[in-house]
Protein backbone atom coordinates (compact mmCIF):
# COMPACT_ATOMS: atom_id res chain seq x y z
CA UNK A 1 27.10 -21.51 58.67
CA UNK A 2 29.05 -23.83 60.76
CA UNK A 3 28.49 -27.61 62.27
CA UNK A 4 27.32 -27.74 65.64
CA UNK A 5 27.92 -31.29 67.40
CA UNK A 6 28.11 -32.15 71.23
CA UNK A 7 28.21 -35.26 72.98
CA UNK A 8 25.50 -33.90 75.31
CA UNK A 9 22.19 -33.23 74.74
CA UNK A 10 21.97 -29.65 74.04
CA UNK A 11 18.91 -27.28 74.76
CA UNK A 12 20.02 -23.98 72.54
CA UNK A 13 18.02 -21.20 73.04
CA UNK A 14 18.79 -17.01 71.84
CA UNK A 15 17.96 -14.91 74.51
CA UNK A 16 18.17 -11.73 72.21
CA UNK A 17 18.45 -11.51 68.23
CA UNK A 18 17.96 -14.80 66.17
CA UNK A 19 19.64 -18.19 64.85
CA UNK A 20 19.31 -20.27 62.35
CA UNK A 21 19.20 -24.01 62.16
CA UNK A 22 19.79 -26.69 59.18
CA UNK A 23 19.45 -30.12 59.76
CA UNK A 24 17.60 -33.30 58.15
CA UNK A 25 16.55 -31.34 54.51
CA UNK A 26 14.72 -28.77 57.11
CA UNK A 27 15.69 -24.91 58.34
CA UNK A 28 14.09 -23.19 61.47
CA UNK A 29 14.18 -20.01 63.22
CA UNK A 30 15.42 -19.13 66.84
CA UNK A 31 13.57 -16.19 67.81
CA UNK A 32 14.49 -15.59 71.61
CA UNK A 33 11.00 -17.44 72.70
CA UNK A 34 11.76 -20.84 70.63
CA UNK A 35 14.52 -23.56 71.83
CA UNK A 36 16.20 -26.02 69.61
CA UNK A 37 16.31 -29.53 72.00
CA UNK A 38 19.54 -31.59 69.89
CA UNK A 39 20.60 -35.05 71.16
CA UNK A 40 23.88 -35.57 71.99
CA UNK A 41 26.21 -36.45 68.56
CA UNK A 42 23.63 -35.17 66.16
CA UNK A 43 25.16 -32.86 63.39
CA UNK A 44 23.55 -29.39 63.44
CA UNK A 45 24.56 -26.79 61.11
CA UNK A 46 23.87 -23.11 62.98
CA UNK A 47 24.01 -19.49 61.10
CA UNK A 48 23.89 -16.37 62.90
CA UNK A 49 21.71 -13.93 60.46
CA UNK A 50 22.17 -10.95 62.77
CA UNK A 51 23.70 -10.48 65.92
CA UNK A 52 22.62 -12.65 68.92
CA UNK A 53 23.25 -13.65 72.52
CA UNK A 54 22.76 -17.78 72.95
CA UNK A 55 21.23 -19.20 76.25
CA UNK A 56 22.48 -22.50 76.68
CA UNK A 57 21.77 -25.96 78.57
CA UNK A 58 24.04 -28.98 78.00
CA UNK A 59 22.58 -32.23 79.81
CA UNK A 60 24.74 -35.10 80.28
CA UNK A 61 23.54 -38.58 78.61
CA UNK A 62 24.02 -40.25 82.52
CA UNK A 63 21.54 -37.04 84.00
CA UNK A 64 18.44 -36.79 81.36
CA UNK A 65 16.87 -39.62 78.68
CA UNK A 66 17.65 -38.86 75.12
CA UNK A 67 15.06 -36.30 73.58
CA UNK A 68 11.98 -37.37 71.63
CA UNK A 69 13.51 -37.03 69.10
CA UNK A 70 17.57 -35.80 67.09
CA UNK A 71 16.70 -32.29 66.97
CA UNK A 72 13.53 -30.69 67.95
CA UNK A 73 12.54 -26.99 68.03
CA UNK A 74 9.98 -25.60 69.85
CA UNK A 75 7.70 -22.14 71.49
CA UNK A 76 9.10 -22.23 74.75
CA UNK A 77 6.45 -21.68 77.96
CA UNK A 78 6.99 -18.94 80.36
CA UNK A 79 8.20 -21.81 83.19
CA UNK A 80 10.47 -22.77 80.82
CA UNK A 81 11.92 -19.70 80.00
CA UNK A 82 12.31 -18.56 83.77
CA UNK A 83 13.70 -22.11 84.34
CA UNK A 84 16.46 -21.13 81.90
CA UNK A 85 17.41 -18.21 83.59
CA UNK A 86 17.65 -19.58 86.42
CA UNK A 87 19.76 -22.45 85.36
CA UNK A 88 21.78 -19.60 83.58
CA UNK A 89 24.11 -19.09 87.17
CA UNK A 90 25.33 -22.44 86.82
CA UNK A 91 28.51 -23.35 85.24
CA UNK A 92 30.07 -26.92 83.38
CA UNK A 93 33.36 -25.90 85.90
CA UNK A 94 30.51 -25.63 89.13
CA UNK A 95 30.19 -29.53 89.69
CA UNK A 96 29.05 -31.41 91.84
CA UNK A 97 26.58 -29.47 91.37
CA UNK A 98 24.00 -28.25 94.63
CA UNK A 99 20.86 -30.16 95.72
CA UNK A 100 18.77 -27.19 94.39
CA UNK A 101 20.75 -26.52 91.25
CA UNK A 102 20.21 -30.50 90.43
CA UNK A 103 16.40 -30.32 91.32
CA UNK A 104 16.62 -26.85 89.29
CA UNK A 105 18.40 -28.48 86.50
CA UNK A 106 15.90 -31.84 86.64
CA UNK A 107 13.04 -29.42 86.32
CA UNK A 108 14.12 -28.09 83.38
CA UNK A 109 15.11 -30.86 81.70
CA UNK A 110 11.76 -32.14 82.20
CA UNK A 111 9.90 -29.23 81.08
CA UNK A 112 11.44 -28.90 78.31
CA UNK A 113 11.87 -32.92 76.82
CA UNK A 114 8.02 -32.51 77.57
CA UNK A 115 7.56 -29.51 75.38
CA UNK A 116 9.77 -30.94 72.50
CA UNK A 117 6.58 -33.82 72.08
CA UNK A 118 5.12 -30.98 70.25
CA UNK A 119 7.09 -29.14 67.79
CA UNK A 120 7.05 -25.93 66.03
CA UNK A 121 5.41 -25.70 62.68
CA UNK A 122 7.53 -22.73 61.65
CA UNK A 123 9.86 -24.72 59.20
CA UNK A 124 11.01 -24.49 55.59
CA UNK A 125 12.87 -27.10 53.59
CA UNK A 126 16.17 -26.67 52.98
CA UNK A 127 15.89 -28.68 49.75
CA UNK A 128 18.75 -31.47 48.20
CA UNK A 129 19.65 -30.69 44.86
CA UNK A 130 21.56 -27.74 43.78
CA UNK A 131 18.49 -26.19 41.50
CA UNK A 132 16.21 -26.60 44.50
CA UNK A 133 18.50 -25.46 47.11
CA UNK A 134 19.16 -22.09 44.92
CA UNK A 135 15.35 -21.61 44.02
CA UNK A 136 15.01 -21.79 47.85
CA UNK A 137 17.62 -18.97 48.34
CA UNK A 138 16.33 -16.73 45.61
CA UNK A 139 12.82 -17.09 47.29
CA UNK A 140 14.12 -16.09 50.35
CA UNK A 141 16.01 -12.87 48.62
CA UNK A 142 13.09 -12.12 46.81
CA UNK A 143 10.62 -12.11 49.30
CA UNK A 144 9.65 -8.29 49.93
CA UNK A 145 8.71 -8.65 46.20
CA UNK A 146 6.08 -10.29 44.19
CA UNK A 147 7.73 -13.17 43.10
CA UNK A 148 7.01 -14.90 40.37
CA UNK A 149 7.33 -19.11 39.85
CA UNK A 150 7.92 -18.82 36.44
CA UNK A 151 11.06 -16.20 37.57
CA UNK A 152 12.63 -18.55 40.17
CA UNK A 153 12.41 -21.80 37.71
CA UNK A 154 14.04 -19.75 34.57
CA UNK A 155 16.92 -18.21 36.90
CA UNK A 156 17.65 -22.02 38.09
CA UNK A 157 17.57 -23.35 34.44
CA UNK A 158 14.62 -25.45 35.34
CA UNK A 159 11.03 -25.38 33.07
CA UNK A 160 8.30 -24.27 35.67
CA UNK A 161 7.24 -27.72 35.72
CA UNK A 162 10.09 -29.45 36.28
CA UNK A 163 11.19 -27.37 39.02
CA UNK A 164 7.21 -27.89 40.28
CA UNK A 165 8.02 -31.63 40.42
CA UNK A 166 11.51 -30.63 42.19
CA UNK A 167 9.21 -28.83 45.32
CA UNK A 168 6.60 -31.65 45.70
CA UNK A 169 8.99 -34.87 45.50
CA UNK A 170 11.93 -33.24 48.08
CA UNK A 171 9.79 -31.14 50.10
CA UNK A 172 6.55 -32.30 49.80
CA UNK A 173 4.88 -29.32 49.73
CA UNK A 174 4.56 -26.46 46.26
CA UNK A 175 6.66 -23.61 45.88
CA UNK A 176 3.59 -21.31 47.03
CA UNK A 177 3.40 -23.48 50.17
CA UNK A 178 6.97 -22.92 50.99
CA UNK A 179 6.99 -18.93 49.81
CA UNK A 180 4.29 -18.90 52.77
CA UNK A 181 5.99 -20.13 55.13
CA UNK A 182 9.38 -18.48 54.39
CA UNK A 183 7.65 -15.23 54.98
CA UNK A 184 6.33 -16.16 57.93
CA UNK A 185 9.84 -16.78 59.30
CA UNK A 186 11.07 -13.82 58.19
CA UNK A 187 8.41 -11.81 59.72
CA UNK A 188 9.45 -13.88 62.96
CA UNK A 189 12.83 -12.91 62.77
CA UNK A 190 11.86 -9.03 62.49
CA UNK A 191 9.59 -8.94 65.20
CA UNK A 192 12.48 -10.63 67.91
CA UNK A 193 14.61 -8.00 66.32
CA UNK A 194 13.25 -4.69 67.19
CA UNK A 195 10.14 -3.12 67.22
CA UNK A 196 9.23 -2.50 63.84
CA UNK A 197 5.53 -2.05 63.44
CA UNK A 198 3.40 -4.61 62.52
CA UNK A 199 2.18 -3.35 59.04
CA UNK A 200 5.32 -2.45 58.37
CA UNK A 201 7.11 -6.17 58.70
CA UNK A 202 3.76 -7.30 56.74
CA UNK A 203 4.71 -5.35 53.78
CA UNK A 204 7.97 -5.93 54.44
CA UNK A 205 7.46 -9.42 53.71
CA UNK A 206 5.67 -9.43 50.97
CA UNK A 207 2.03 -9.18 52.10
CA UNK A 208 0.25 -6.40 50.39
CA UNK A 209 -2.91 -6.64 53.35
CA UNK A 210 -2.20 -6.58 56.97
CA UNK A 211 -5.69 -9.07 57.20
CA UNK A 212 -3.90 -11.44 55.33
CA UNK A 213 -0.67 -11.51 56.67
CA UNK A 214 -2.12 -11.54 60.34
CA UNK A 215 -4.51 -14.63 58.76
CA UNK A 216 -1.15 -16.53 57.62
CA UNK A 217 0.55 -15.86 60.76
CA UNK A 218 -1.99 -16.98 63.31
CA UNK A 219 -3.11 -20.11 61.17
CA UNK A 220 0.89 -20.66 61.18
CA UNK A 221 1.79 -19.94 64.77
CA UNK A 222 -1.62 -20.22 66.59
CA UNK A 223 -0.94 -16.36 67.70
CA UNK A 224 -0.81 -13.54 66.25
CA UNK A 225 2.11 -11.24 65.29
CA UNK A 226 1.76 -9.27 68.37
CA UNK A 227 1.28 -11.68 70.72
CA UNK A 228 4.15 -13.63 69.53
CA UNK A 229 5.93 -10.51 70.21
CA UNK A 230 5.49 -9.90 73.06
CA UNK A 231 6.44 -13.83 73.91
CA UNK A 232 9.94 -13.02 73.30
CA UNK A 233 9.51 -10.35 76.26
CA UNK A 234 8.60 -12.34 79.36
């Protein structure tokens, strides 16, 4: 993992495979249909789980408003994806930039600030103290299984209740709560990376009924594991 910090604003986006984001106590996904929107000078920290090809918009300060808000992440729409395409011919060296590349370039700026108003629910802590922080990654290595609280808290050195307390005052949410959602973004991450089916990612995950995992997906995503698919092939 590595610090990513520009002094432009910075629309990231993978157009194949996935990244990974860390910033503010939170981690996200970038599946190829979800943009990070960063403002200029904000510290990201950026992991590449598998191998990926970034798409890539840096505004200046002087051409678009700061973003809504440091660092959002979003779903992005099917006008925004084709709008970063087509910004994709462009580059920093080709200024001053063409009438239509600026009006191209405008558009997409304000497509996408628009679309960062609403961000992505798909988000896990990434937890402050050390015991938290490594109950989070054995969660997350441990997720195909059926995990078990009490498990996580003794390999941390932490009394099930303590480490309870731990979840709810620096994440605000319990340890099943976050377990949820961190298979969720796994299953995310398999279905940008290949077609694996369904049930099989489900499983894969943790889930031991397809009806439940495609319950926790849509409630999580508002789609459901197919159609979120198939977003990441316009």
């Amino acid at each position: 993992m590595r610090e990513l910090r520009v002094d432009r604003h910075y629309l990231l986006c993978a157009s194949a495979g996935t990244l990974r984001l860390e910033a503010q106590g939170q981690a996200w996904l970038l599946p190829p249909a979800r943009a990070a929107l960063i403002a200029a000078g904000h510290p990201v920290q950026v992991s590449i789980p598998r191998p990926a090809t970034t798409a890539s918009v840096l505004f200046d300060t002087a051409f678009a408003p700061p973003p809504p808000a440091p660092l959002t992440v979003f779903d992005l729409s099917p006008l925004a994806q084709a709008l970063v395409a087509g910004c994709a011919g462009w580059r920093a060296a080709d200024e001053p930039l063409t009438a239509y590349a600026e009006a191209l370039f405008r558009a997409l700026a304000a497509v996408t600030w628009r679309l960062a108003e609403r961000p992505s629910p798909v988000v896990v802590p990434a937890g402050r103290s050390p015991e938290l922080r490594r109950a989070l990654r054995l969660t997350g290595e441990r997720l195909g299984e059926q995990v078990r609280f009490e498990d996580v808290a003794a390999a941390v050195g932490l009394a099930p209740r303590s480490l309870a307390r731990r979840f709810e005052d620096e994440t605000g949410m319990t340890w099943r709560a976050v377990l949820r959602r961190m298979r969720i973004l796994r299953a995310v991450e398999e279905l940008a990376a290949g077609d694996t089916p369904v049930t099989a990612i489900a499983f894969g995950v943790g889930y031991t009924s397809l009806s439940a995992f495609n319950a926790a997906f849509r409630e999580l995503t508002g789609r459901t594991p197919t159609a979120y698919r198939a977003s990441f092939r316009p």
